[in-house]
Protein backbone atom coordinates (compact mmCIF):
# COMPACT_ATOMS: atom_id res chain seq x y z
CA UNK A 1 -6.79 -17.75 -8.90
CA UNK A 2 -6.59 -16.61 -12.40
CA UNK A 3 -5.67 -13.29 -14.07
CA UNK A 4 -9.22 -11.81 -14.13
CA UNK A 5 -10.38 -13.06 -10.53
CA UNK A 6 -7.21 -10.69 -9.21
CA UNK A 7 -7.97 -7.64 -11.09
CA UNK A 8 -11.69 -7.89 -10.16
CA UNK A 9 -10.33 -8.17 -6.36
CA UNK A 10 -7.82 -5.22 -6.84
CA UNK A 11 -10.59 -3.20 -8.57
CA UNK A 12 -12.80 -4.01 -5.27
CA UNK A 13 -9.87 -3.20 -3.26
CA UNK A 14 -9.60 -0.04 -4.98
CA UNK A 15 -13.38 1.00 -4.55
CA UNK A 16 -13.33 0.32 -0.93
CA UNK A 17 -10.26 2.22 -0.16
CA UNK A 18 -12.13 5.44 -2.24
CA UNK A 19 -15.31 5.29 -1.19
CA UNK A 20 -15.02 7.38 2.45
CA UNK A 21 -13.31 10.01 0.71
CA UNK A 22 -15.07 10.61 -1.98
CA UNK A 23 -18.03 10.13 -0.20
CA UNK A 24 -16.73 13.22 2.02
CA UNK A 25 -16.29 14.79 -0.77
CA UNK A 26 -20.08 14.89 -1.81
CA UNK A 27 -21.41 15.29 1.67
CA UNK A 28 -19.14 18.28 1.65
CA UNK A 29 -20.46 19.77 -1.75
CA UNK A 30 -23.95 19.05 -0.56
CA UNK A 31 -23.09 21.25 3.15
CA UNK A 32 -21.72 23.74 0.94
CA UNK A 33 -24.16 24.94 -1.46
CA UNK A 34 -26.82 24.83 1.43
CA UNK A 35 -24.80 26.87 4.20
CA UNK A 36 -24.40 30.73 4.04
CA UNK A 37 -22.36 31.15 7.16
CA UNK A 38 -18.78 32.18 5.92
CA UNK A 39 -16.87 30.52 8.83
CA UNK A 40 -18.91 27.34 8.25
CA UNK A 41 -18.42 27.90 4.14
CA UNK A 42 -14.64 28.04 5.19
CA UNK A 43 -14.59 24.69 6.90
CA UNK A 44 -16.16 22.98 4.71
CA UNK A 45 -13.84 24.39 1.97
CA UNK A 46 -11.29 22.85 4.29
CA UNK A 47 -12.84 19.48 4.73
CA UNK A 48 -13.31 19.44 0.89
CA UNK A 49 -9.49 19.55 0.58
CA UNK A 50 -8.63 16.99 2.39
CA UNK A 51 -10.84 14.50 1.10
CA UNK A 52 -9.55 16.03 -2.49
CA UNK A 53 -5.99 15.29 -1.13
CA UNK A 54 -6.76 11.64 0.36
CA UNK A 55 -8.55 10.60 -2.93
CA UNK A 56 -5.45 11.62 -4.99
CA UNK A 57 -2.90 9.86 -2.74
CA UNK A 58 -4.89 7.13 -2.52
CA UNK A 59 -5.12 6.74 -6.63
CA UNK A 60 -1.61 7.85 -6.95
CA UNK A 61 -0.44 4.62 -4.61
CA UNK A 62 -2.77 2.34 -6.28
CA UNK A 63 -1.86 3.31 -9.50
CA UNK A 64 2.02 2.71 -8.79
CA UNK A 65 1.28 -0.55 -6.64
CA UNK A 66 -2.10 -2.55 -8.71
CA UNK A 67 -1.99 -0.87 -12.19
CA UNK A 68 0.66 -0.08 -15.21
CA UNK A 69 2.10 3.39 -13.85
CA UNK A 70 5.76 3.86 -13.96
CA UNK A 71 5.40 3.68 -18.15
CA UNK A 72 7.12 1.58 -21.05
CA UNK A 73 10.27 0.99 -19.06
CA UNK A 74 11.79 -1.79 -16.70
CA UNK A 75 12.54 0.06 -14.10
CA UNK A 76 10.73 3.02 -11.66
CA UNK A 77 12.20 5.85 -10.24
CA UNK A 78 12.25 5.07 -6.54
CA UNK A 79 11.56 8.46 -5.35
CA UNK A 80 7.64 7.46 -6.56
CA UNK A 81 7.45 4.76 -4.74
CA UNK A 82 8.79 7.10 -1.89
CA UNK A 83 6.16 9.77 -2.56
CA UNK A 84 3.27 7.19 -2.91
CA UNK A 85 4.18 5.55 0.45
CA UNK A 86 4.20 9.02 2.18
CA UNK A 87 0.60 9.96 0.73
CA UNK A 88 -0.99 7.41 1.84
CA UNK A 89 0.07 7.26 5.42
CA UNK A 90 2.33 10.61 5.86
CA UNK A 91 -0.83 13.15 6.34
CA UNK A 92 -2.62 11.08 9.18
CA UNK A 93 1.16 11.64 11.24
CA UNK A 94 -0.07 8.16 12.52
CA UNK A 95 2.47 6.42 11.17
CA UNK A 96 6.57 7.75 11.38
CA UNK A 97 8.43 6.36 7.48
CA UNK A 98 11.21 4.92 7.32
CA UNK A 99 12.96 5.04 3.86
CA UNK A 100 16.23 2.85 3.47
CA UNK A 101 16.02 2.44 -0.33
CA UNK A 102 19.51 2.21 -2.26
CA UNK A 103 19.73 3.41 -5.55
CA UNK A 104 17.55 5.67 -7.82
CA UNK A 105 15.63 2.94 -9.76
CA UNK A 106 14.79 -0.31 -9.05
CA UNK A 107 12.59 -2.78 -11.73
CA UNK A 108 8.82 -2.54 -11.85
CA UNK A 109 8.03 -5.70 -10.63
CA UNK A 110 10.04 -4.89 -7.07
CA UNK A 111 8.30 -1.27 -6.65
CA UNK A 112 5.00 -2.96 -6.84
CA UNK A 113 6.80 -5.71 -4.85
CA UNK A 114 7.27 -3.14 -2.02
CA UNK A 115 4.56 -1.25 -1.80
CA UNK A 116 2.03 -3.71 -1.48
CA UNK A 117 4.51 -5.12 1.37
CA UNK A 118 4.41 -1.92 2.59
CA UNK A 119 0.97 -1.21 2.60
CA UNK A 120 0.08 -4.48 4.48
CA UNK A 121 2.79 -3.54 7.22
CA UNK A 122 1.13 -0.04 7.55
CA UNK A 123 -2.42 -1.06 7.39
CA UNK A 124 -1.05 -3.57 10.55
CA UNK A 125 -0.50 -0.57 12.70
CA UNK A 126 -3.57 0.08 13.80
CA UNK A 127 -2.66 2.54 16.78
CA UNK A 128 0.17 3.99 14.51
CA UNK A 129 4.15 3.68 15.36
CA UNK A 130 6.99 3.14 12.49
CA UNK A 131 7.20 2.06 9.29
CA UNK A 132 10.62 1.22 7.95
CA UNK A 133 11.23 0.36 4.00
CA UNK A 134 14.26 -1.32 2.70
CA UNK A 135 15.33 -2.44 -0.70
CA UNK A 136 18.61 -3.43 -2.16
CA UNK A 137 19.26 -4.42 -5.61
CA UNK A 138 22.23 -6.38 -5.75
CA UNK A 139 23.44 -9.11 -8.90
CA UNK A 140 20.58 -10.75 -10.08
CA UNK A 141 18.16 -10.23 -7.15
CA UNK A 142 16.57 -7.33 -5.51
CA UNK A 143 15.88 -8.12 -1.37
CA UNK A 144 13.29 -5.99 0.05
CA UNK A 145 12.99 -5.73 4.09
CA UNK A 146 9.59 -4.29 5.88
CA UNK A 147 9.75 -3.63 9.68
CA UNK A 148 6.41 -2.19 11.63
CA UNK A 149 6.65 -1.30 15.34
CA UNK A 150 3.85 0.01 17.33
CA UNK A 151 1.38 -0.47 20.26
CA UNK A 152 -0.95 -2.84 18.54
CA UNK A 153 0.07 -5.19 15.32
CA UNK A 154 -2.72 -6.53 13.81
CA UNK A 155 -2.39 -8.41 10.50
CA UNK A 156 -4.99 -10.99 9.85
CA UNK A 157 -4.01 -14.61 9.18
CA UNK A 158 -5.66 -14.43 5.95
CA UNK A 159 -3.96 -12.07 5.04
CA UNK A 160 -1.06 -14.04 6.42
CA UNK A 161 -1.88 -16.97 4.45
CA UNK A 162 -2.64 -15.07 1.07
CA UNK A 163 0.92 -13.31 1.33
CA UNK A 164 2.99 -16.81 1.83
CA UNK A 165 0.72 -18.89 -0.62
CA UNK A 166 -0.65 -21.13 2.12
CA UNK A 167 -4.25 -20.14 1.63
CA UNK A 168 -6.59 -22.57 -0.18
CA UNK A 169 -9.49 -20.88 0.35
CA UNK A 170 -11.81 -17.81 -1.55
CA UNK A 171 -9.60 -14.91 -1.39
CA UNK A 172 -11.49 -11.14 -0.07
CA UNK A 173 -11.42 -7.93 -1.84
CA UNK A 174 -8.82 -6.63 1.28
CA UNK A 175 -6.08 -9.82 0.69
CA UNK A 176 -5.84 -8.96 -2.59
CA UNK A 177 -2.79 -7.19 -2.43
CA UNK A 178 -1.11 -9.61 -0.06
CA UNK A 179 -1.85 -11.74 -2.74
CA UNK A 180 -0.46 -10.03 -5.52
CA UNK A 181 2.61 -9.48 -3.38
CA UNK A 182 3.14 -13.48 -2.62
CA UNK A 183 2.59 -13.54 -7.16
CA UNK A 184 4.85 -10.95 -7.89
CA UNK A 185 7.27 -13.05 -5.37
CA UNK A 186 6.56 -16.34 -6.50
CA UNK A 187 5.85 -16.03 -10.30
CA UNK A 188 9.92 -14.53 -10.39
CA UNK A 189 10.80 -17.58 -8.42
CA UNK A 190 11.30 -15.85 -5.37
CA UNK A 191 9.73 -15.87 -2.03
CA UNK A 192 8.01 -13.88 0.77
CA UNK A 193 9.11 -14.55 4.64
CA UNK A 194 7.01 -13.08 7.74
CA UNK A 195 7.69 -13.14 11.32
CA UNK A 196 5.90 -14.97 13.86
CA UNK A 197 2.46 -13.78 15.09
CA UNK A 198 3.27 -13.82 18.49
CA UNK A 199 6.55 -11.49 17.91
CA UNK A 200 6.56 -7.89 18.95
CA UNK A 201 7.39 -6.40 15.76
CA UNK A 202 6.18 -7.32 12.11
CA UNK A 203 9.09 -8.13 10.03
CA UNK A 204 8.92 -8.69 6.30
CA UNK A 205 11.15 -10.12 3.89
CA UNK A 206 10.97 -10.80 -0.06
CA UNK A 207 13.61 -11.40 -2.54
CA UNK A 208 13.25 -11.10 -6.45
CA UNK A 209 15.13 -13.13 -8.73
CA UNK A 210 15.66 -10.21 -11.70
CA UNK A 211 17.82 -12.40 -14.11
């Protein structure tokens, strides 16, 4: 897959992931201006903040995990990638966080690294449960550890396949960033590791050559 077949995936990705709340966000306008009832004004007002708030997460994470956010430097102040993670899954309360990140800052190429990881572990949890982050920069590499626990793991073996390379066929819109995780990985010269299907809990590994 070249350059410009990933960013038109990511892009899709993207759209997807906005188009329920912004759509919420115009059904909501449209209640608005036609009800007079000030209870009912009130809820929608309320509905129209959340899907405000979802939208904005959503962009924020997607701008920190798909585009160039985090600006000129080599390294991103981990506390984003912290702050992404928990608006995209934090408000639902579906999902508990788990944030074992050492040290402040940790190169670009490892945030997006993560959260990608991350977002594939949480999107796995389909009847909620836990969602531990780890990251550890040590000499030369940085090792990044994702653990999801719950009543129901489900993470497609496409999506599988996409994030450890082994997929030879068309990739969809929704793999794309499993697949930009396994580039990230591999294009470094490091690797990404997942536990067995059949396991109870969804473990995943990656390490990042940084030299």
């Amino acid at each position: 897959m070249d350059a410009v077949e990933l960013a038109s995936l990511l892009c899709s990705r993207l759209c997807h992931d906005l188009l329920s709340p912004i759509g919420a966000l115009n059904n909501g306008v449209e209640l608005l201006a036609d009800e007079t009832d000030p209870d009912m004004r009130e809820r929608c007002m309320e509905l129209l903040a959340d899907s405000a708030r979802a939208s904005a997460n959503k962009l924020k994470f997607f701008r920190l995990a798909f585009g160039a956010a985090g600006g000129f430097g080599e390294d991103i102040d981990t506390r984003e990638a912290k702050s992404a993670i928990e608006g995209l899954y934090g408000p639902e309360k579906r999902i508990e966080l788990g944030w074992m990140v050492a040290g402040d800052r940790l190169p670009k190429s490892a945030v997006k690294l993560l959260l990608n990881l991350a977002m594939l572990a949480g999107d796995a949890l389909v009847r909620g449960g836990t969602l531990d982050i780890g990251a550890e920069q040590r000499e030369g590499e940085v090792e990044v550890v994702i653990r999801a626990e719950g009543p129901r793991i489900l993470l497609d073996p496409s999506l599988r396949a996409a994030l450890t390379g082994a997929g030879t066929g068309t990739i969809e819109a929704r793999a794309a960033g499993a697949w930009l995780a396994h580039r990230l990985a591999s294009d470094a010269g490091g690797s990404v590791r997942l536990s067995d299907a059949a396991e109870p809990v969804l473990l995943i590994g990656a390490t990042l050559p940084t030299a």
